[in-house]
N, C-alpha and C. Protein backbone atom coordinates (compact mmCIF):
# COMPACT_ATOMS: atom_id res chain seq x y z
N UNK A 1 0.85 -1.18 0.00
CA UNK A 1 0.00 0.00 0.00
C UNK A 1 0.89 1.24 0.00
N UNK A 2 1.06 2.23 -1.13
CA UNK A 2 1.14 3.55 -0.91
C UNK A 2 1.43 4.27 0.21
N UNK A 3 1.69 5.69 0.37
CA UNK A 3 1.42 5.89 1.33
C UNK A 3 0.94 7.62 1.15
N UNK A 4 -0.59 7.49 1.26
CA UNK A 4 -0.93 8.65 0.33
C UNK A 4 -0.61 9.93 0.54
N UNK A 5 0.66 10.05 1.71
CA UNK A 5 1.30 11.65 1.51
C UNK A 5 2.61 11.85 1.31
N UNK A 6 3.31 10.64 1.35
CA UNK A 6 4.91 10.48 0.39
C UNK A 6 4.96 9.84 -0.58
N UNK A 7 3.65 8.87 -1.36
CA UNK A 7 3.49 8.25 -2.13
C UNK A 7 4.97 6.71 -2.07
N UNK A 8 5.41 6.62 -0.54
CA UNK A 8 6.55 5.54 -0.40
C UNK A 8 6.14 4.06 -0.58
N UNK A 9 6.23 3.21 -1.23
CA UNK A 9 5.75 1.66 -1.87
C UNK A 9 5.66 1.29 -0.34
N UNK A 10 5.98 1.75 0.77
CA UNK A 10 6.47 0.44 1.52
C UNK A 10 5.14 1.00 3.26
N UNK A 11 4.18 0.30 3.62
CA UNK A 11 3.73 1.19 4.89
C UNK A 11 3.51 -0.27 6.02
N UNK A 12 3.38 0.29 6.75
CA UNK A 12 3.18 -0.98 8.13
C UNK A 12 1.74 -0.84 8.65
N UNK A 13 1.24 -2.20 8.72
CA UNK A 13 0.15 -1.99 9.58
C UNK A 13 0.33 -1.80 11.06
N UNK A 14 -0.38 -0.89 11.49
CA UNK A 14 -0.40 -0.57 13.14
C UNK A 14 -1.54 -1.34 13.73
N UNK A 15 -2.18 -1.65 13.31
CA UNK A 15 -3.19 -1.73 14.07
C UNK A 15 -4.33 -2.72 13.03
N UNK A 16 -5.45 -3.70 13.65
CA UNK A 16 -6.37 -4.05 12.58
C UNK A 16 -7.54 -4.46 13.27
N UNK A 17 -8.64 -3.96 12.79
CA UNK A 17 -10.26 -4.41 13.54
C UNK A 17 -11.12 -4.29 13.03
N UNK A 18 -12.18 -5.31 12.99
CA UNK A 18 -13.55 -5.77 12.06
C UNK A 18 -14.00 -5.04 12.26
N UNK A 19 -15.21 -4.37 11.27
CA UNK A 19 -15.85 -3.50 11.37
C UNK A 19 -17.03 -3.89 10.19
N UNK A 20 -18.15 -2.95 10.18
CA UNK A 20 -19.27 -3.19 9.38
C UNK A 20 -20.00 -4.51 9.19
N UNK A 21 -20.24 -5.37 10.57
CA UNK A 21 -20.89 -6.20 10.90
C UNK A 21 -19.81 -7.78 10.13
N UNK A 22 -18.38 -7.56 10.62
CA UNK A 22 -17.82 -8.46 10.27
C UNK A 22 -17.62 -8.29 8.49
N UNK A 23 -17.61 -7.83 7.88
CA UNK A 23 -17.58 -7.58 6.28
C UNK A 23 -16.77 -7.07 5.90
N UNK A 24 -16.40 -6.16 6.79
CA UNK A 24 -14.53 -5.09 6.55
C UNK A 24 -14.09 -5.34 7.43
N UNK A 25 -12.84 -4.91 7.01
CA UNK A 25 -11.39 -4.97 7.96
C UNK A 25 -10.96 -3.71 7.86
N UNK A 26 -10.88 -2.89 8.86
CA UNK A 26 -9.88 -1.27 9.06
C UNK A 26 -8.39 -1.55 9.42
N UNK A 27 -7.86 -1.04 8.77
CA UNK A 27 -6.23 -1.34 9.05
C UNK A 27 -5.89 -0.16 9.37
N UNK A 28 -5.39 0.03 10.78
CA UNK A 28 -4.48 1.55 10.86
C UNK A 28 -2.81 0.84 10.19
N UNK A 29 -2.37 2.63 9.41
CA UNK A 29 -1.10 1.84 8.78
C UNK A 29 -0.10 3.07 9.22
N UNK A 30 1.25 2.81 9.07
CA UNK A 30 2.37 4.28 9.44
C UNK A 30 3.12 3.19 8.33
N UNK A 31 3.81 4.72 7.62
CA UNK A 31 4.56 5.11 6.74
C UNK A 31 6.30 4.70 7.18
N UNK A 32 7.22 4.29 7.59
CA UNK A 32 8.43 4.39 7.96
C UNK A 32 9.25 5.09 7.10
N UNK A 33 8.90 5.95 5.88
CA UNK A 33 9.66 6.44 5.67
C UNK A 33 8.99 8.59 6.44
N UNK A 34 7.99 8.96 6.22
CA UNK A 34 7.26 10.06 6.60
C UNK A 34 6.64 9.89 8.09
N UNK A 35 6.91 8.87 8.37
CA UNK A 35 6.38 8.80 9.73
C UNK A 35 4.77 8.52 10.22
N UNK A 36 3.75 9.40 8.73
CA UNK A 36 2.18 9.64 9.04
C UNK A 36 1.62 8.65 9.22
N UNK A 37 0.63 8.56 9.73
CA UNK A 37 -0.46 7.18 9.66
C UNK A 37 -2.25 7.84 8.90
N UNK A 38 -2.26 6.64 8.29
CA UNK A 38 -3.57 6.37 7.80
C UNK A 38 -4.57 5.39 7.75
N UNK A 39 -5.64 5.31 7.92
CA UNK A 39 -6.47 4.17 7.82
C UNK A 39 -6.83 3.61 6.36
N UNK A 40 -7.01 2.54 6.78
CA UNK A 40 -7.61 1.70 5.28
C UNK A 40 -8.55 1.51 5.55
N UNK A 41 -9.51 0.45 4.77
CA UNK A 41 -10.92 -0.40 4.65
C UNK A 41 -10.74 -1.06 3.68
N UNK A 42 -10.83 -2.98 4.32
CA UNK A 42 -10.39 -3.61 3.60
C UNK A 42 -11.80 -4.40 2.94
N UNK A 43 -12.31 -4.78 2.22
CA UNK A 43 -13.41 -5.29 1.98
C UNK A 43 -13.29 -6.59 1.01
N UNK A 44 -14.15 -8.04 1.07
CA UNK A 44 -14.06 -8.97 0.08
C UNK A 44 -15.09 -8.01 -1.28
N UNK A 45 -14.80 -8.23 -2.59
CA UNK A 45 -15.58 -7.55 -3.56
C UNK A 45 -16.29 -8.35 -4.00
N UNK A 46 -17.45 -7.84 -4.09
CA UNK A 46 -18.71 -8.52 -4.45
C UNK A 46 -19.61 -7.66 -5.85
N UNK A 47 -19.26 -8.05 -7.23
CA UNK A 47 -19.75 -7.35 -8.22
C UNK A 47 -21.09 -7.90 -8.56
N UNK A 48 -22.24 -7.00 -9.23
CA UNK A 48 -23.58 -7.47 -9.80
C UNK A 48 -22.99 -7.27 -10.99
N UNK A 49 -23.80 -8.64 -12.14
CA UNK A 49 -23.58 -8.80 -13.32
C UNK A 49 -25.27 -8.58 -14.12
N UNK A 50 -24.90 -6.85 -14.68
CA UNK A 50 -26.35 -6.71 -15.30
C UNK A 50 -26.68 -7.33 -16.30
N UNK A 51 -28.21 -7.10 -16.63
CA UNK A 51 -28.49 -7.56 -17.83
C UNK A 51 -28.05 -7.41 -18.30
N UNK A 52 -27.35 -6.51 -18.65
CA UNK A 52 -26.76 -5.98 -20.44
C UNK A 52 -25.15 -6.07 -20.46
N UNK A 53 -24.79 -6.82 -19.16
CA UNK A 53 -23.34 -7.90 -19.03
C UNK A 53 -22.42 -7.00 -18.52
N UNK A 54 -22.99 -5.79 -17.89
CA UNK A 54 -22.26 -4.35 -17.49
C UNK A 54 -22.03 -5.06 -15.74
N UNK A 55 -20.73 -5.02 -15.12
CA UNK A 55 -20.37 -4.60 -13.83
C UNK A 55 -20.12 -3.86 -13.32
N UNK A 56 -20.87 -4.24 -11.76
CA UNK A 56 -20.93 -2.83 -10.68
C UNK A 56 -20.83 -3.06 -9.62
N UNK A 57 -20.40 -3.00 -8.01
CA UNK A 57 -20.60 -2.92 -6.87
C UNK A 57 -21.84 -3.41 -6.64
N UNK A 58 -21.70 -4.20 -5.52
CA UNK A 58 -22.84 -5.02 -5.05
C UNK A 58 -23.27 -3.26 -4.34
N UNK A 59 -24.29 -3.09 -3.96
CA UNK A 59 -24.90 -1.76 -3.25
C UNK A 59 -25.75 -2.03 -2.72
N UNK A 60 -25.71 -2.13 -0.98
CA UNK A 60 -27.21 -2.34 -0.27
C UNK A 60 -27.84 -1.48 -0.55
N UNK A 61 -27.54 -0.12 -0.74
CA UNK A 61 -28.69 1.06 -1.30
C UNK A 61 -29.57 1.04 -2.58
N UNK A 62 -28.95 0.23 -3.15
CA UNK A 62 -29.66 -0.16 -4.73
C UNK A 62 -30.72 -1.07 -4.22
N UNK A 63 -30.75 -2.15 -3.45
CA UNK A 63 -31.71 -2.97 -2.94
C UNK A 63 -33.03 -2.44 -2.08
N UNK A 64 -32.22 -1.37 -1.30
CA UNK A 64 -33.26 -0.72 -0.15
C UNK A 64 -34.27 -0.03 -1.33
N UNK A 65 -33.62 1.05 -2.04
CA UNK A 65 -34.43 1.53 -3.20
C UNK A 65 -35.04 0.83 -3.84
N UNK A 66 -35.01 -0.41 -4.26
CA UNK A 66 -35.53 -1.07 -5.26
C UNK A 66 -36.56 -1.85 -3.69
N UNK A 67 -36.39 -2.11 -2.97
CA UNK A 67 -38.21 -2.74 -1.94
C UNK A 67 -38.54 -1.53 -2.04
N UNK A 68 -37.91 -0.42 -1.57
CA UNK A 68 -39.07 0.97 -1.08
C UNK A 68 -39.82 1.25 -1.64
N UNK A 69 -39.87 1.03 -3.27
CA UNK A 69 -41.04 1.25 -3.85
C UNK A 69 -42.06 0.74 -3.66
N UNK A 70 -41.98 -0.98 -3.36
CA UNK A 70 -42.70 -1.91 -3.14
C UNK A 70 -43.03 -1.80 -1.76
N UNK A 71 -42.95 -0.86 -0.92
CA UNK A 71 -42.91 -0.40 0.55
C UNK A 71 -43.96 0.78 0.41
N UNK A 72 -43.93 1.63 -0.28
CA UNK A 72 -44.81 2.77 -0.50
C UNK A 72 -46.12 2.53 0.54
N UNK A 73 -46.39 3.27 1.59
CA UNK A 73 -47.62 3.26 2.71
C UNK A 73 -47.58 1.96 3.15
N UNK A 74 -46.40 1.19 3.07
CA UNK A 74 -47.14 -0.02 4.20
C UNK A 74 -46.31 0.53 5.79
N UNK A 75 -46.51 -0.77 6.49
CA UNK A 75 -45.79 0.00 7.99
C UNK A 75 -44.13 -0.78 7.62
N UNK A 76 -43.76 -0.32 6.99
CA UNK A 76 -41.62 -0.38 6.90
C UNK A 76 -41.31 0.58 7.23
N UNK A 77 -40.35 0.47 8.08
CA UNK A 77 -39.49 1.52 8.19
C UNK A 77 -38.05 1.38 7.68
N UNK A 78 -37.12 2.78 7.17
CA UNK A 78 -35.53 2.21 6.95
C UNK A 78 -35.15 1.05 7.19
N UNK A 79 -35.20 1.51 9.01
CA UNK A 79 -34.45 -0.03 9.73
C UNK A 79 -34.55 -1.23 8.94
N UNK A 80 -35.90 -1.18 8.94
CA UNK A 80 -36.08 -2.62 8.44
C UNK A 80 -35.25 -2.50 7.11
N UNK A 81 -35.94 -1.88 6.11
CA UNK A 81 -35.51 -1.74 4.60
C UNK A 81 -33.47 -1.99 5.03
N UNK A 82 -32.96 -1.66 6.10
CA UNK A 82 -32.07 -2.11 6.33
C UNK A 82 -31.43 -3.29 6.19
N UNK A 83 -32.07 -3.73 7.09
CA UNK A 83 -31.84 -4.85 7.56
C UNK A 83 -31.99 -6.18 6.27
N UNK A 84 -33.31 -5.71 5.67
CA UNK A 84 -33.33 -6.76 4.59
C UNK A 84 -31.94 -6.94 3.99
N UNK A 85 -31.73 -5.66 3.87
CA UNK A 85 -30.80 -5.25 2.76
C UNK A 85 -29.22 -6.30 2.95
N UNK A 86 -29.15 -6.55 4.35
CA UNK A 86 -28.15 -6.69 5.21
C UNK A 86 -28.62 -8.38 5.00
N UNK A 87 -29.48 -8.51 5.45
CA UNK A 87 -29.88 -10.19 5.14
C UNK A 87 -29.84 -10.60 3.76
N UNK A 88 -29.93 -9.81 2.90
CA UNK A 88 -29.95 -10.26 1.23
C UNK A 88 -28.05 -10.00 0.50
N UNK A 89 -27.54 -9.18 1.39
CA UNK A 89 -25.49 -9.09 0.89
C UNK A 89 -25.36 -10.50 2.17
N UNK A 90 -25.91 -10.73 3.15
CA UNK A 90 -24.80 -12.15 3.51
C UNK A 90 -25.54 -13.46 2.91
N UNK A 91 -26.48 -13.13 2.35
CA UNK A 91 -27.53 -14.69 1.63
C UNK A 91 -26.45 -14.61 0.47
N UNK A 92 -26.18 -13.83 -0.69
CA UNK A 92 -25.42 -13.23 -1.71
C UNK A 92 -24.24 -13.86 -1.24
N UNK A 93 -23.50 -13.41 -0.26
CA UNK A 93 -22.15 -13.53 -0.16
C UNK A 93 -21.81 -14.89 0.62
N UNK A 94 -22.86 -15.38 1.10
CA UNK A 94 -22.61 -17.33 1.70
C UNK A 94 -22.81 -17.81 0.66
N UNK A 95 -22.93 -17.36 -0.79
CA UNK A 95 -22.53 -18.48 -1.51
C UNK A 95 -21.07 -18.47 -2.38
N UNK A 96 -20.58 -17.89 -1.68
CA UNK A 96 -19.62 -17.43 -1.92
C UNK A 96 -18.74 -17.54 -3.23
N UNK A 97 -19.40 -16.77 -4.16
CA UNK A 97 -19.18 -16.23 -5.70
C UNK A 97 -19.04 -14.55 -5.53
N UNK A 98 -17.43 -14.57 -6.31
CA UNK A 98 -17.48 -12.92 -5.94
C UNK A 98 -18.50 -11.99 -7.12
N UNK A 99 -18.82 -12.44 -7.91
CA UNK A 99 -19.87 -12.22 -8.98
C UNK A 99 -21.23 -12.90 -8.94
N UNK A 100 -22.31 -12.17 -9.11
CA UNK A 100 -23.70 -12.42 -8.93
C UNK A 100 -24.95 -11.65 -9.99
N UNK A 101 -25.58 -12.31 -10.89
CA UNK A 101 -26.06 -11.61 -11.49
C UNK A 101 -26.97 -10.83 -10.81
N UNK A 102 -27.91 -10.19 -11.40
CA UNK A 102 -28.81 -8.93 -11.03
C UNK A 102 -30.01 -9.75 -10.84
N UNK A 103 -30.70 -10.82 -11.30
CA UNK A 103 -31.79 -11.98 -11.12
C UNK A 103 -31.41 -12.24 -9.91
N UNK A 104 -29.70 -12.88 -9.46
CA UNK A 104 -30.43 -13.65 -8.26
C UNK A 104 -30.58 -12.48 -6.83
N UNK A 105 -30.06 -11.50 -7.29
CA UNK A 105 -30.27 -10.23 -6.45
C UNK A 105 -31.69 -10.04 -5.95
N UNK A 106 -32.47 -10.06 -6.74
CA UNK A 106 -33.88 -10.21 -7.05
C UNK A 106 -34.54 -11.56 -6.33
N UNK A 107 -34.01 -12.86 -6.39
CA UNK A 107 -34.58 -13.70 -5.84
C UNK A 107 -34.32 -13.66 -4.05
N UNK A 108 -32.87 -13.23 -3.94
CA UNK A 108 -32.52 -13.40 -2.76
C UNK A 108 -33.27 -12.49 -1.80
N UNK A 109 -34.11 -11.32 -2.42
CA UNK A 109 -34.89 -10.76 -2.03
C UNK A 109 -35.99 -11.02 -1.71
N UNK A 110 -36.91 -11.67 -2.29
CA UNK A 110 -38.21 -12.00 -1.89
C UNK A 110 -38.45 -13.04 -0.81
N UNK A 111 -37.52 -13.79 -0.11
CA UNK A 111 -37.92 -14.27 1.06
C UNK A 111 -37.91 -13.67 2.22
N UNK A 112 -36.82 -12.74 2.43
CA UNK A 112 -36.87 -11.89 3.81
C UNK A 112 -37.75 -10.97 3.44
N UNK A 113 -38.40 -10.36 1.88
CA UNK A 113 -39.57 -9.24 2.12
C UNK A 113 -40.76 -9.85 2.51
N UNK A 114 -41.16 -11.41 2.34
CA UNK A 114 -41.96 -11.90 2.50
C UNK A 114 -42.20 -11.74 3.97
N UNK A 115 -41.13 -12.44 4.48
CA UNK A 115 -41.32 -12.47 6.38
C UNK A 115 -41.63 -10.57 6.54
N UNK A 116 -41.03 -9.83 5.83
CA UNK A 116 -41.41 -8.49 6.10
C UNK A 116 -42.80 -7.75 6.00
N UNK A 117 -43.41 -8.12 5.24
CA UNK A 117 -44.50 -7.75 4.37
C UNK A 117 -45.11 -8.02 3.45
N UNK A 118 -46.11 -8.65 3.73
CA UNK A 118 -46.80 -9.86 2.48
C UNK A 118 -47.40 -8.43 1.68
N UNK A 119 -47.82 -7.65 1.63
CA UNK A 119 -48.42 -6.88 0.57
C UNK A 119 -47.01 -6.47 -0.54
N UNK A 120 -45.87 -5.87 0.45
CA UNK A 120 -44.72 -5.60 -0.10
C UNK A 120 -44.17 -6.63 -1.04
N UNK A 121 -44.29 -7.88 -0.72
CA UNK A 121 -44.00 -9.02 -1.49
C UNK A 121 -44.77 -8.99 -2.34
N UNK A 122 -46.11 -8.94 -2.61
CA UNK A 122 -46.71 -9.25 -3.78
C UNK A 122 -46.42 -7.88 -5.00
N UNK A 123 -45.87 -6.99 -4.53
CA UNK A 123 -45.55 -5.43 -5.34
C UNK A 123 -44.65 -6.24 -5.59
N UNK A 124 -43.36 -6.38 -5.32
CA UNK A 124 -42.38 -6.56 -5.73
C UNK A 124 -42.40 -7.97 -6.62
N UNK A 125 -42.85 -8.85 -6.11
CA UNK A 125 -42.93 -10.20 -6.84
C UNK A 125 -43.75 -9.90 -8.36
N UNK A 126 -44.99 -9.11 -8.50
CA UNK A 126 -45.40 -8.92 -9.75
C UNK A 126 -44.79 -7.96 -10.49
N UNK A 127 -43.69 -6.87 -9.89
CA UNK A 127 -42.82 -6.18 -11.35
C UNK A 127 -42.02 -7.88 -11.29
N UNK A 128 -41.06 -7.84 -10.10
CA UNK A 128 -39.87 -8.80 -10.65
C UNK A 128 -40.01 -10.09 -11.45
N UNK A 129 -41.33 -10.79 -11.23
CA UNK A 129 -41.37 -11.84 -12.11
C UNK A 129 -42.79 -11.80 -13.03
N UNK A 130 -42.89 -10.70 -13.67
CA UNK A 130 -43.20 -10.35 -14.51
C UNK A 130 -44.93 -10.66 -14.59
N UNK A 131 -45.64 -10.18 -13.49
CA UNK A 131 -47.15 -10.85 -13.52
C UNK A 131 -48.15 -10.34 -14.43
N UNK A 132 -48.59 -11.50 -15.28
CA UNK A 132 -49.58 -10.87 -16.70
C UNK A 132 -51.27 -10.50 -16.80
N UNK A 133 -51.47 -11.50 -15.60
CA UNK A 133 -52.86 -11.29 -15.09
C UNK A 133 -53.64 -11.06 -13.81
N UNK A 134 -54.34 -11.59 -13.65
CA UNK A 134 -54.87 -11.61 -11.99
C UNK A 134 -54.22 -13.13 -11.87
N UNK A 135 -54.51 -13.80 -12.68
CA UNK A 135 -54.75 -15.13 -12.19
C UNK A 135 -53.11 -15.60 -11.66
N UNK A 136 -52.28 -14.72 -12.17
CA UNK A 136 -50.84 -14.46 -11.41
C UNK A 136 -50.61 -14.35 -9.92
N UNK A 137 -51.30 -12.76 -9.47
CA UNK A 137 -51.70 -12.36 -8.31
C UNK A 137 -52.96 -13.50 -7.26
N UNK A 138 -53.74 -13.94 -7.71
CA UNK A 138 -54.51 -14.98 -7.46
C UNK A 138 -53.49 -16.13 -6.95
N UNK A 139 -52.78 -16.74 -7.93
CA UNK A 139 -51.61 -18.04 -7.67
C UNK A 139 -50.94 -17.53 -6.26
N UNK A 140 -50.00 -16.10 -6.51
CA UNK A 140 -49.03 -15.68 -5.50
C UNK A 140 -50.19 -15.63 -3.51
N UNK A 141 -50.65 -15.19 -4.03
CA UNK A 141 -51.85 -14.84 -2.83
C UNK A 141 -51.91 -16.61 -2.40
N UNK A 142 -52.96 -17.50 -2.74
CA UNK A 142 -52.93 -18.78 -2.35
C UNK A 142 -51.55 -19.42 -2.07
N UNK A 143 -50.67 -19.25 -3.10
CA UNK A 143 -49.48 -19.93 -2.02
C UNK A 143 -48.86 -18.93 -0.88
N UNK A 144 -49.13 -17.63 -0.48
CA UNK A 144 -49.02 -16.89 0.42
C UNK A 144 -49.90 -17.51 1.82
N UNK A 145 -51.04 -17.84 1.78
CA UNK A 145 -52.29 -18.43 2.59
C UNK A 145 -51.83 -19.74 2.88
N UNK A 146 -51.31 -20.83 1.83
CA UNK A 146 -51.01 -22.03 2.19
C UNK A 146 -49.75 -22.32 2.90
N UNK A 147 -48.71 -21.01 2.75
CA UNK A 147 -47.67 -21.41 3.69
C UNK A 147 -47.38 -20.84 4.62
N UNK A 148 -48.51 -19.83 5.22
CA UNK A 148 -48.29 -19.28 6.30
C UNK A 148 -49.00 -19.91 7.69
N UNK A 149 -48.51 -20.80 8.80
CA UNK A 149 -48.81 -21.68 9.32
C UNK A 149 -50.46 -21.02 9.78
N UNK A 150 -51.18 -21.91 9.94
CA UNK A 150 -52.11 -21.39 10.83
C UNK A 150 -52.46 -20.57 12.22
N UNK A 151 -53.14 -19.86 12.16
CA UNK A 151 -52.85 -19.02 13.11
C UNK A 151 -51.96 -17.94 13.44
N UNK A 152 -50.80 -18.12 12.29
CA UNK A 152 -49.64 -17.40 12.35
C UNK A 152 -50.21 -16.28 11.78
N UNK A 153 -49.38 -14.85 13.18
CA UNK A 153 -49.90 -13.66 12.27
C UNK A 153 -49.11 -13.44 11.03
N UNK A 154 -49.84 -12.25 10.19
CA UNK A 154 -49.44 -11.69 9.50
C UNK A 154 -48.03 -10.76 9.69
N UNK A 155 -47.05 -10.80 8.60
CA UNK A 155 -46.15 -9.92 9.19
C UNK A 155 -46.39 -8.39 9.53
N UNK A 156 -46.89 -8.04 8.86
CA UNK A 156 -47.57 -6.50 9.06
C UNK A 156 -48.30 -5.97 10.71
N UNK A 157 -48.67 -7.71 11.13
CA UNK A 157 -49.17 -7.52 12.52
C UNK A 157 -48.58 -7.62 13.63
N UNK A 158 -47.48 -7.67 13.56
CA UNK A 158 -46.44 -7.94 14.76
C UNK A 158 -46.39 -6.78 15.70
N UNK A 159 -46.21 -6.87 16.83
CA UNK A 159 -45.74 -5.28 17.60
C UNK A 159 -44.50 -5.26 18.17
């Protein structure tokens, strides 16, 4: 590593500790030739492979944005939209492929929105897999009813 104020090839780590829920590594580093210290952030890379075969940074913010729509007036909050977000980069990243297309981004999503919000799920499930009729929304709804145990509330009803 550099050393971004003498530009010297050669720096030492001082120091090193997990950070961002185990996902990065911060390295404090000093220079031996300038003396300065700087921090790093070390991260495993995790690219999305778009449709159109273009790569990019995996982005929990691209995910949160992409439920929130499908969130519009229900009871979500950030947090949550968080958290999914956070449950859908370590579902992504336990399978451990540093490349992932933009589909399974999409799939890895709809089970934790489900436990989140069955209305939210059915928004999102009819853009993402493309629903043509009712009788789409009809299908998604009944297997929504058949696998939610009996008695079990709704997610929307929790306190």
């Amino acid at each position: 590593m550099h050393c971004p104020f003498c530009r010297n090839a050669d720096t030492r780590v001082v120091d090193s500790r997990v950070s961002d829920d185990g996902l990065a590594i911060r390295r404090r580093r000093q220079c031996p030739e300038c003396g300065r210290r700087f921090s790093t952030t070390e991260t495993a890379s995790l690219n999305v492979i778009k449709r159109n075969g273009v790569l990019e940074p995996f982005s929990r913010e691209k995910v949160m944005s992409g439920v929130r729509k499908a969130c519009q007036g229900r009871p979500v909050t950030d947090s949550d939209l968080a958290l999914l977000a956070q449950r859908v980069e370590e579902a992504i990243r336990a399978t451990g492929a540093s490349q992932v297309e933009a589909n399974d981004i999409g799939l890895a999503i709809l089970a934790p929105l489900r436990e989140l919000d069955e209305v939210a799920y059915l928004r999102f499930a009819s853009v993402y897999q493309s629903f043509d009729s009712l009788d789409d929304f009809e299908e998604a709804i009944t297997l929504l009813r058949v696998e939610r145990p009996v008695g079990a509330p709704r997610p929307a009803e929790h306190d």
